[in-house]
N, C-alpha and C. Protein backbone atom coordinates (compact mmCIF):
# COMPACT_ATOMS: atom_id res chain seq x y z
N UNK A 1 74.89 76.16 117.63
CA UNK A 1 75.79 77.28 117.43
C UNK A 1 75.79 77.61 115.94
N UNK A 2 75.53 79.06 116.03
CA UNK A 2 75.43 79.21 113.91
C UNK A 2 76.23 80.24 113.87
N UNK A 3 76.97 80.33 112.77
CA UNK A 3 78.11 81.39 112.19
C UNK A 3 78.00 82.93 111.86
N UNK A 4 77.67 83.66 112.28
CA UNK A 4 76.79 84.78 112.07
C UNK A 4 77.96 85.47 110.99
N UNK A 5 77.75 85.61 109.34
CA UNK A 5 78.51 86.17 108.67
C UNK A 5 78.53 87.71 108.61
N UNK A 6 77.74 87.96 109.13
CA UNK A 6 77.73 89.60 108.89
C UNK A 6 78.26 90.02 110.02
N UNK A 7 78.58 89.51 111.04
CA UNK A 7 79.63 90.43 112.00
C UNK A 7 80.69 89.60 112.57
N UNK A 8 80.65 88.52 111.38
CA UNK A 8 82.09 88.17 111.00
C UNK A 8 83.03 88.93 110.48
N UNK A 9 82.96 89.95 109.35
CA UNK A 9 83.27 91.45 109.16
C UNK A 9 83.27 92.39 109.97
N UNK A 10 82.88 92.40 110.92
CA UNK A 10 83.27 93.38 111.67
C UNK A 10 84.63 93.72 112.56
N UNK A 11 85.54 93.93 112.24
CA UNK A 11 86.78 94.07 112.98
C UNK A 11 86.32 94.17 114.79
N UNK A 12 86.78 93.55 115.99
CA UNK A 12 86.58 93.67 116.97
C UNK A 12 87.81 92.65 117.82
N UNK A 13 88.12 93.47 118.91
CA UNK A 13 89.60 93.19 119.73
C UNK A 13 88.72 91.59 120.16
N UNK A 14 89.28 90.46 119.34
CA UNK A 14 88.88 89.47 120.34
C UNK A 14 90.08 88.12 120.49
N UNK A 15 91.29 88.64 119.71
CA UNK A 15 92.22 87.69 120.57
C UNK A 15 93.46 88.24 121.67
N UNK A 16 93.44 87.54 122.71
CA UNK A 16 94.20 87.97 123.82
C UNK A 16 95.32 87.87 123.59
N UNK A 17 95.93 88.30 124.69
CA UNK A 17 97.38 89.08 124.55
C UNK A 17 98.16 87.72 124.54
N UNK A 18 97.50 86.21 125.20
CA UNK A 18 98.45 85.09 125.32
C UNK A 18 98.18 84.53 124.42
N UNK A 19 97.24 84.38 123.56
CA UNK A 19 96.95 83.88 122.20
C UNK A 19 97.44 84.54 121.54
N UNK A 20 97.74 85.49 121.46
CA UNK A 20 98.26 86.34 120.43
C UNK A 20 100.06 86.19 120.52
N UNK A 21 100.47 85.42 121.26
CA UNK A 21 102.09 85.21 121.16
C UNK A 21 101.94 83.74 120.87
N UNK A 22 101.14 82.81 121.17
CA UNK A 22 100.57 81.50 120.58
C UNK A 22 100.70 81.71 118.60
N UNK A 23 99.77 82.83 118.40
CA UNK A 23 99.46 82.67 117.13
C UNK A 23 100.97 83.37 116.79
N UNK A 24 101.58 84.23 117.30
CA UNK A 24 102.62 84.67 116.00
C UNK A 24 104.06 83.45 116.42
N UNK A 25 103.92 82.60 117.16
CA UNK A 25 105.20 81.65 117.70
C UNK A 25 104.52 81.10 116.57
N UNK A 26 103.41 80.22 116.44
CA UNK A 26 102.84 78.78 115.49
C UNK A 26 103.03 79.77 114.21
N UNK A 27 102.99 80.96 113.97
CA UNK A 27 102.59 81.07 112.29
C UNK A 27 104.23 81.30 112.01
N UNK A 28 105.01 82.16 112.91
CA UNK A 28 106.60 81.87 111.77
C UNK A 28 107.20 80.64 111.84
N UNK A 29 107.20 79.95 113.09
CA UNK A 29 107.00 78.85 112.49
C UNK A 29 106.70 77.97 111.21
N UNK A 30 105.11 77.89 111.32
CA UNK A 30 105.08 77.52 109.85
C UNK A 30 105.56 77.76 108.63
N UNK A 31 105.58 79.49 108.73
CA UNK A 31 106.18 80.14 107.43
C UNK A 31 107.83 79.80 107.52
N UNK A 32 108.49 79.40 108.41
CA UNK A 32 109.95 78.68 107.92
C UNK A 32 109.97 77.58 107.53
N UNK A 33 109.33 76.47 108.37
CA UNK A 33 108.73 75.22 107.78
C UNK A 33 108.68 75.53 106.43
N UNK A 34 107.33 75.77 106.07
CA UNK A 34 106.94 75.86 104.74
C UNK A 34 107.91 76.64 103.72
N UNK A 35 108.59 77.20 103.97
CA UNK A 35 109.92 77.89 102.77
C UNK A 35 110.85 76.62 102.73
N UNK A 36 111.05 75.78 104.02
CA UNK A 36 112.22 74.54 103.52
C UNK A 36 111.42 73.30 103.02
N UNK A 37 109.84 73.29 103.13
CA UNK A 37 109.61 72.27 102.71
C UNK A 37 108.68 72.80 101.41
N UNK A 38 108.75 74.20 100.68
CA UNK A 38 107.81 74.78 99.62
C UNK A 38 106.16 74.31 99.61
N UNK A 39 106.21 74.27 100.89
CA UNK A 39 104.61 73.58 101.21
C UNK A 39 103.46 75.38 101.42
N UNK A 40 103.19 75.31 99.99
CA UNK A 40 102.15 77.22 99.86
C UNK A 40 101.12 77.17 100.85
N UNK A 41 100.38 75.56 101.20
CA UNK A 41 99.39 75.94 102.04
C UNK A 41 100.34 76.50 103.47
N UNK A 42 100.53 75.59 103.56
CA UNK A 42 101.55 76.01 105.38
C UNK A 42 102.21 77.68 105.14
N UNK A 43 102.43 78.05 104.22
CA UNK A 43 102.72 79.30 103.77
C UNK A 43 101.79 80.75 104.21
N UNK A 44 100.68 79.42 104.09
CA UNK A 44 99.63 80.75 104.19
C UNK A 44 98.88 80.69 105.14
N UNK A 45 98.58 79.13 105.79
CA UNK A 45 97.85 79.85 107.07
C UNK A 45 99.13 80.04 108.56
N UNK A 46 100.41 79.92 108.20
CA UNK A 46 101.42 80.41 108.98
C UNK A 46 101.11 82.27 108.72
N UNK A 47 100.60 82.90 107.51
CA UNK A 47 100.84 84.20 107.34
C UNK A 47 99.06 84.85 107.96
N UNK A 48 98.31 83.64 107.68
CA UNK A 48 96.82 84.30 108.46
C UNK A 48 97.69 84.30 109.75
N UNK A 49 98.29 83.19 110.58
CA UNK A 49 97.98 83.53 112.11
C UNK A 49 98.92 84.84 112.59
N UNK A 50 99.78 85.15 111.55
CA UNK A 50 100.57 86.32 111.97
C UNK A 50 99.96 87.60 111.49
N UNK A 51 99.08 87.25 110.91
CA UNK A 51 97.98 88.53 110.57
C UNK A 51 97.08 89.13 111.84
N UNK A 52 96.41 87.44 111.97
CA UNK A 52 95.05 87.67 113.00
C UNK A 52 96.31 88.21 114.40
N UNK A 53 97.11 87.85 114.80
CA UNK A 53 97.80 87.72 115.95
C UNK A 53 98.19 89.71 116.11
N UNK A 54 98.58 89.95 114.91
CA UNK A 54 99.02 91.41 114.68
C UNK A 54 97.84 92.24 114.98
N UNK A 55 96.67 92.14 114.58
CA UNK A 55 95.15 93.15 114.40
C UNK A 55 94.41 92.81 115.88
N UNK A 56 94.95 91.54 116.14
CA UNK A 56 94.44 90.85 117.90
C UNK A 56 92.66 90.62 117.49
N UNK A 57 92.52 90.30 116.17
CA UNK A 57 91.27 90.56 115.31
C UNK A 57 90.84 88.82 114.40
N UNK A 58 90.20 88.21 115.47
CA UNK A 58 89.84 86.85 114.13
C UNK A 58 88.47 86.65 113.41
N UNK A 59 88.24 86.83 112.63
CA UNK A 59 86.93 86.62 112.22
C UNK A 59 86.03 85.60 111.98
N UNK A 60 86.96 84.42 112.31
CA UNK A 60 86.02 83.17 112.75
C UNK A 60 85.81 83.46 114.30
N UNK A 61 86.18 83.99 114.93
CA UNK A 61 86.45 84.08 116.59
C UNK A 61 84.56 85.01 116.62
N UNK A 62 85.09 85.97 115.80
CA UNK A 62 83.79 87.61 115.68
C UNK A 62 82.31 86.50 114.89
N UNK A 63 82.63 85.43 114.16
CA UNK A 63 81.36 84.63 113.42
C UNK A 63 80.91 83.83 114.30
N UNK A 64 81.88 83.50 115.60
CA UNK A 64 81.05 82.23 116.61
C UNK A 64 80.96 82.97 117.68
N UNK A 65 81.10 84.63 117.64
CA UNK A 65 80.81 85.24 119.17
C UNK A 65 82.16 84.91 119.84
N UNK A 66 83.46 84.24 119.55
CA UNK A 66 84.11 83.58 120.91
C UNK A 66 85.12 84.63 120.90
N UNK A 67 85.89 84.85 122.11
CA UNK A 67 86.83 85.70 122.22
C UNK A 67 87.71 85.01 123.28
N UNK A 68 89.24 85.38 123.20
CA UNK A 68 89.96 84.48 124.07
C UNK A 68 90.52 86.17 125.06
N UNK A 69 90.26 86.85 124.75
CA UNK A 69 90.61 88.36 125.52
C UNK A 69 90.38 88.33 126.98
N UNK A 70 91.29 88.33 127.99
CA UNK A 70 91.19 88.05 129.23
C UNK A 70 91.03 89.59 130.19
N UNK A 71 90.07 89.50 131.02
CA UNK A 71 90.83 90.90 132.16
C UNK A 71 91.95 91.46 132.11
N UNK A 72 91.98 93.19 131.68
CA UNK A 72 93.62 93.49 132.15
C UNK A 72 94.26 93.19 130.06
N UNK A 73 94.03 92.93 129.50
CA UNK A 73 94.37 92.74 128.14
C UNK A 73 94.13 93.90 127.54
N UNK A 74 94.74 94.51 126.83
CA UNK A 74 94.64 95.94 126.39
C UNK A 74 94.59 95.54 124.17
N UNK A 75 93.47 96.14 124.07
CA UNK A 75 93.05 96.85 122.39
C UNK A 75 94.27 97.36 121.50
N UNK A 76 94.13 96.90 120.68
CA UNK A 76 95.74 96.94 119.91
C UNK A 76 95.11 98.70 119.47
N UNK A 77 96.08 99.61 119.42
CA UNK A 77 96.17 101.00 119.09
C UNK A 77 95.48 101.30 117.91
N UNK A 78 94.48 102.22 117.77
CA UNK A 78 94.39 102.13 116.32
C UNK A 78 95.58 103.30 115.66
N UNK A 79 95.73 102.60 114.23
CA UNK A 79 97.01 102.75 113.34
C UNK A 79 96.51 104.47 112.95
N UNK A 80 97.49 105.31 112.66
CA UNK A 80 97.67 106.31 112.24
C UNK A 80 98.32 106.97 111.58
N UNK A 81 97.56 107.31 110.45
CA UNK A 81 98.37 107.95 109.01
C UNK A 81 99.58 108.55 109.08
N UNK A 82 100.91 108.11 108.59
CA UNK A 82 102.13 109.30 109.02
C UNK A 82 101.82 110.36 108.20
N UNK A 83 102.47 111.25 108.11
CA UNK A 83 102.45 112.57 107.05
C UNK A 83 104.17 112.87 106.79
């Protein structure tokens, strides 16, 4: 299995809708943890998983091909400029 970096960049819907309440439960989590215990790493990959969890977008997921996106799981909206 090899890491393919160039479409590791590529933005693509590949975490599911139940991973994706996995990742934002474990990352505030951490990020409260880590404010009572001032621990910056736990700080920050508590704020990646509430990132990746938000975009439904991981880019280690897009570098090993893997996707946890099940049947019936719907593409997060793309965002649109207010005016």
């Amino acid at each position: 299995m090899s890491f393919d970096y160039k479409r590791a960049m590529k933005r693509e819907f590949n975490v599911g809708s139940k991973e994706q309440r996995i990742r934002y439960g474990a990352g505030i989590g951490l990020v409260l943890v880590s404010v009572f215990l001032a621990n910056i790493a736990m700080l920050l990959i508590g704020v990646v998983l509430i990132v990746t969890a938000k975009l439904q977008w991981c880019p280690a997921y897009s570098g090993l091909s893997k996707s946890s996106v099940l049947p019936g799981d719907e593409p997060p909206a793309p965002s649109t400029p207010h005016h």
